[in-house]
Protein backbone atom coordinates (compact mmCIF):
# COMPACT_ATOMS: atom_id res chain seq x y z
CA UNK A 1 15.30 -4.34 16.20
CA UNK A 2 14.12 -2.97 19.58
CA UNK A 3 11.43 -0.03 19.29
CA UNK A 4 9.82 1.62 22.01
CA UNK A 5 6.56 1.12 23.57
CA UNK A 6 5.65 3.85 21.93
CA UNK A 7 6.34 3.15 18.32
CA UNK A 8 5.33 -0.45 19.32
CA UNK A 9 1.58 0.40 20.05
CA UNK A 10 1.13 3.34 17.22
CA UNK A 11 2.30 0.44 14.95
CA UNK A 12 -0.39 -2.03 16.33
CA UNK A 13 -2.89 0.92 16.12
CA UNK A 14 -2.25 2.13 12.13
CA UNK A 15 -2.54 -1.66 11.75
CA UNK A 16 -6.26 -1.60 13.61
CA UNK A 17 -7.53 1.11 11.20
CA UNK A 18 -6.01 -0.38 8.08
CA UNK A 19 -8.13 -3.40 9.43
CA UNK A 20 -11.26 -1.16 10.05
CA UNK A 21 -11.07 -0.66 6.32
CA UNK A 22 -9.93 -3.57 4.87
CA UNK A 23 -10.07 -6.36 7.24
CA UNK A 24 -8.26 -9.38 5.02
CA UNK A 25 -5.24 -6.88 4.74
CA UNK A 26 -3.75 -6.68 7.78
CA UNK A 27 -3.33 -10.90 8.06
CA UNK A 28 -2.06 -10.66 4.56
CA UNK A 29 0.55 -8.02 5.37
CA UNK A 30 1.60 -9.54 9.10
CA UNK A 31 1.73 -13.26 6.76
CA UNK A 32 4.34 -11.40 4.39
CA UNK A 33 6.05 -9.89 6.92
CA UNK A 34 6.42 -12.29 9.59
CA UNK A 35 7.20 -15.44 6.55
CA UNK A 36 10.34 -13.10 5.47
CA UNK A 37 11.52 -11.21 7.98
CA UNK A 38 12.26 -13.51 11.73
CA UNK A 39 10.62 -11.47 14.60
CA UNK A 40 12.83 -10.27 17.75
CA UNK A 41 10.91 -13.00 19.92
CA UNK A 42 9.31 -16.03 17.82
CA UNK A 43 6.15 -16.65 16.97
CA UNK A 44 4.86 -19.57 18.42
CA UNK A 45 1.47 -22.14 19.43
CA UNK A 46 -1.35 -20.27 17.27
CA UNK A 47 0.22 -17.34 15.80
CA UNK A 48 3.10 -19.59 14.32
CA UNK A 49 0.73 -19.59 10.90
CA UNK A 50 1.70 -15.96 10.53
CA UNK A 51 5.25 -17.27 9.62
CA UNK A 52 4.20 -19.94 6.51
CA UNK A 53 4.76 -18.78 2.65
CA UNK A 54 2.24 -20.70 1.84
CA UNK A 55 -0.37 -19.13 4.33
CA UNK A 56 1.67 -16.04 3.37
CA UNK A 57 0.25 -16.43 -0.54
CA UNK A 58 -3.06 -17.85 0.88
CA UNK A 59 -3.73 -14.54 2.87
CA UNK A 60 -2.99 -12.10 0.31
CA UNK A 61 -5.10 -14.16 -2.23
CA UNK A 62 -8.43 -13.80 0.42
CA UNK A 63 -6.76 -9.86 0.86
CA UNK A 64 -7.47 -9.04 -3.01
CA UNK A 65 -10.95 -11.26 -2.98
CA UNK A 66 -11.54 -8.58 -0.61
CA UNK A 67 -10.53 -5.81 -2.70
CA UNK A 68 -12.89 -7.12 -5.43
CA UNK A 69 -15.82 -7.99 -3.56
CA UNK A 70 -16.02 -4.54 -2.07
CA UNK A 71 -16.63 -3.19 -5.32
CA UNK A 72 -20.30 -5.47 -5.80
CA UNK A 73 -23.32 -3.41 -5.25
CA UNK A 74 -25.43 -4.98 -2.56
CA UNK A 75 -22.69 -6.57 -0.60
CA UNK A 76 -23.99 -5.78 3.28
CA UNK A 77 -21.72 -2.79 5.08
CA UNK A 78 -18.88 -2.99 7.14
CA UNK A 79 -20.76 -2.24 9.89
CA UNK A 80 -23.22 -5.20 9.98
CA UNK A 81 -22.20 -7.48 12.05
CA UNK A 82 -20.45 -10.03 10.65
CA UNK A 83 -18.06 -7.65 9.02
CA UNK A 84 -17.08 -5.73 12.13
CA UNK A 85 -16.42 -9.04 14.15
CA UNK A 86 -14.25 -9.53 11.57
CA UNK A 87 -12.31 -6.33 11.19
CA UNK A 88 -11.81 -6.08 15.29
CA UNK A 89 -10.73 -9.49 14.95
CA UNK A 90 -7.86 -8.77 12.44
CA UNK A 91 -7.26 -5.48 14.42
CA UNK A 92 -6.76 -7.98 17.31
CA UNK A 93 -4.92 -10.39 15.74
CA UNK A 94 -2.61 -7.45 14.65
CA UNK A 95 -1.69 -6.52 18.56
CA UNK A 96 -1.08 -9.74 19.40
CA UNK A 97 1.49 -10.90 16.78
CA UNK A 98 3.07 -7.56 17.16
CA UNK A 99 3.45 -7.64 20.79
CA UNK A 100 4.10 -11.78 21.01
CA UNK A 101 6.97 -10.62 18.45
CA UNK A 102 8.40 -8.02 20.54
CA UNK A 103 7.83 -9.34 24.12
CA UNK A 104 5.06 -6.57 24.81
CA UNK A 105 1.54 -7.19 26.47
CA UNK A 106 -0.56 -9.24 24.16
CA UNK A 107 -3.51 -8.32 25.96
CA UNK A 108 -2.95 -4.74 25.24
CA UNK A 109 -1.79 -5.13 22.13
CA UNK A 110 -4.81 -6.75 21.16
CA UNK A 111 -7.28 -3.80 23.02
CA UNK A 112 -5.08 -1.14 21.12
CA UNK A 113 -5.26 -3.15 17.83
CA UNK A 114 -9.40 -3.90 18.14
CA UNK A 115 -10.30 -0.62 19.70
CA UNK A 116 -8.29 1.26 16.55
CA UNK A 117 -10.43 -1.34 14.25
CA UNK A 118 -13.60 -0.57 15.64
CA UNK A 119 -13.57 2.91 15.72
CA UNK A 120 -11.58 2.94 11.90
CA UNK A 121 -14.78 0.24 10.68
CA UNK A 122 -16.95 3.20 11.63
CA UNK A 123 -14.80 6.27 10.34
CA UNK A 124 -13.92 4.81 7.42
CA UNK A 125 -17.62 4.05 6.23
CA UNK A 126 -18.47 7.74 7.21
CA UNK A 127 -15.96 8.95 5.54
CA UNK A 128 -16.95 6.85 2.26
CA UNK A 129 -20.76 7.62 3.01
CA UNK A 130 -19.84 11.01 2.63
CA UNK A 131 -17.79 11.46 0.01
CA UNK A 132 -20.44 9.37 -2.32
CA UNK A 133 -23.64 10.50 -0.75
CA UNK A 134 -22.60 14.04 -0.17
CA UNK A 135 -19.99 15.43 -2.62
CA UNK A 136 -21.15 13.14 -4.51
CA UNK A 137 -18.39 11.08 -5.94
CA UNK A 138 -18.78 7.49 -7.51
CA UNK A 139 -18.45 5.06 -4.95
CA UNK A 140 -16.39 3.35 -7.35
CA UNK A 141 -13.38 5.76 -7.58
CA UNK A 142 -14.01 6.32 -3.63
CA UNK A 143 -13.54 2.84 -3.54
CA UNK A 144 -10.53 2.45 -5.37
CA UNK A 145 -9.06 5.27 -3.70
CA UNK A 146 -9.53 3.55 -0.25
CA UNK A 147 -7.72 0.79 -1.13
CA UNK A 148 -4.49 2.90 -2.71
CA UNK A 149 -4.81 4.47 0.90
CA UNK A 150 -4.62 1.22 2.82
CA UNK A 151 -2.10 -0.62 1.06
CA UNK A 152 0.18 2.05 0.94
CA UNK A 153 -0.47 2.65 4.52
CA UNK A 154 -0.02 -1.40 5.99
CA UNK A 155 3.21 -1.35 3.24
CA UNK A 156 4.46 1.27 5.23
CA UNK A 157 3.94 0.39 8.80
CA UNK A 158 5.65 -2.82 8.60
CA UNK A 159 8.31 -1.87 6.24
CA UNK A 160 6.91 -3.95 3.31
């Protein structure tokens, strides 16, 4: 199915701050989506993973062993290092399977995907800050509630 440019990049960029949030869920949905459904262009060299069952399964195991470590007390923010290298990385990763599958830019694709990361790994953990610092709600529920949001959200943009 041919989409425009349009609809191409606002679907790479929901996919960035889905990965600002939850940064194993984006691979996990573009594994599921990419192992059922054959993309308008193949997938090939290093992005041909995205297409496996197995990595499929493998993905969205690592996806809800994100879900539950979020919940520990003490694990470092999403905004230390580590963890937003990681979440422009899947943000990345999400613009350049996208546009490899539909013959667009990679290279933008992959600045529209990381730039939406970045900027959702910092919203997102405002957001949270204040809704449990300031309201305050348990961080728990908060929690929870994030990941309803995102799952719905990355079901939705791909057609999952």
């Amino acid at each position: 199915m041919t989409q425009t440019d349009g609809n191409h990049y606002a679907q790479i960029a929901a996919l960035g701050v889905i990965a600002g949030a939850r940064s194993m869920l984006v691979p996990a949905v573009l594994g599921d989506h990419f192992s059922r459904h054959q993309p308008e262009y193949p997938l090939a060299g290093p992005l041909e993973f995205l297409t496996s069952p197995v990595v499929s399964s493998l993905l969205k195991f690592f996806a809800v062993g994100e879900l539950i470590v979020d919940k520990i007390p003490g694990i470092p923010a999403r905004t230390e290092g580590p963890g937003v290298l990681g979440r422009v990385g899947a943000g990345v990763l999400a613009g350049v399977a996208l546009s490899s599958a539909h013959n667009r830019s990679r290279v933008f694709g992959a600045v529209v995907g990381g730039l939406a990361a970045l900027i959702s790994t910092y919203a997102t953990y405002n957001v949270r800050l204040f809704l449990t610092k300031t309201l305050p709600l348990p961080d728990f529920a908060v929690a929870f509630a994030e990941d309803a949001l995102v799952i719905n959200g990355a079901q939705r943009v791909l057609g999952t």
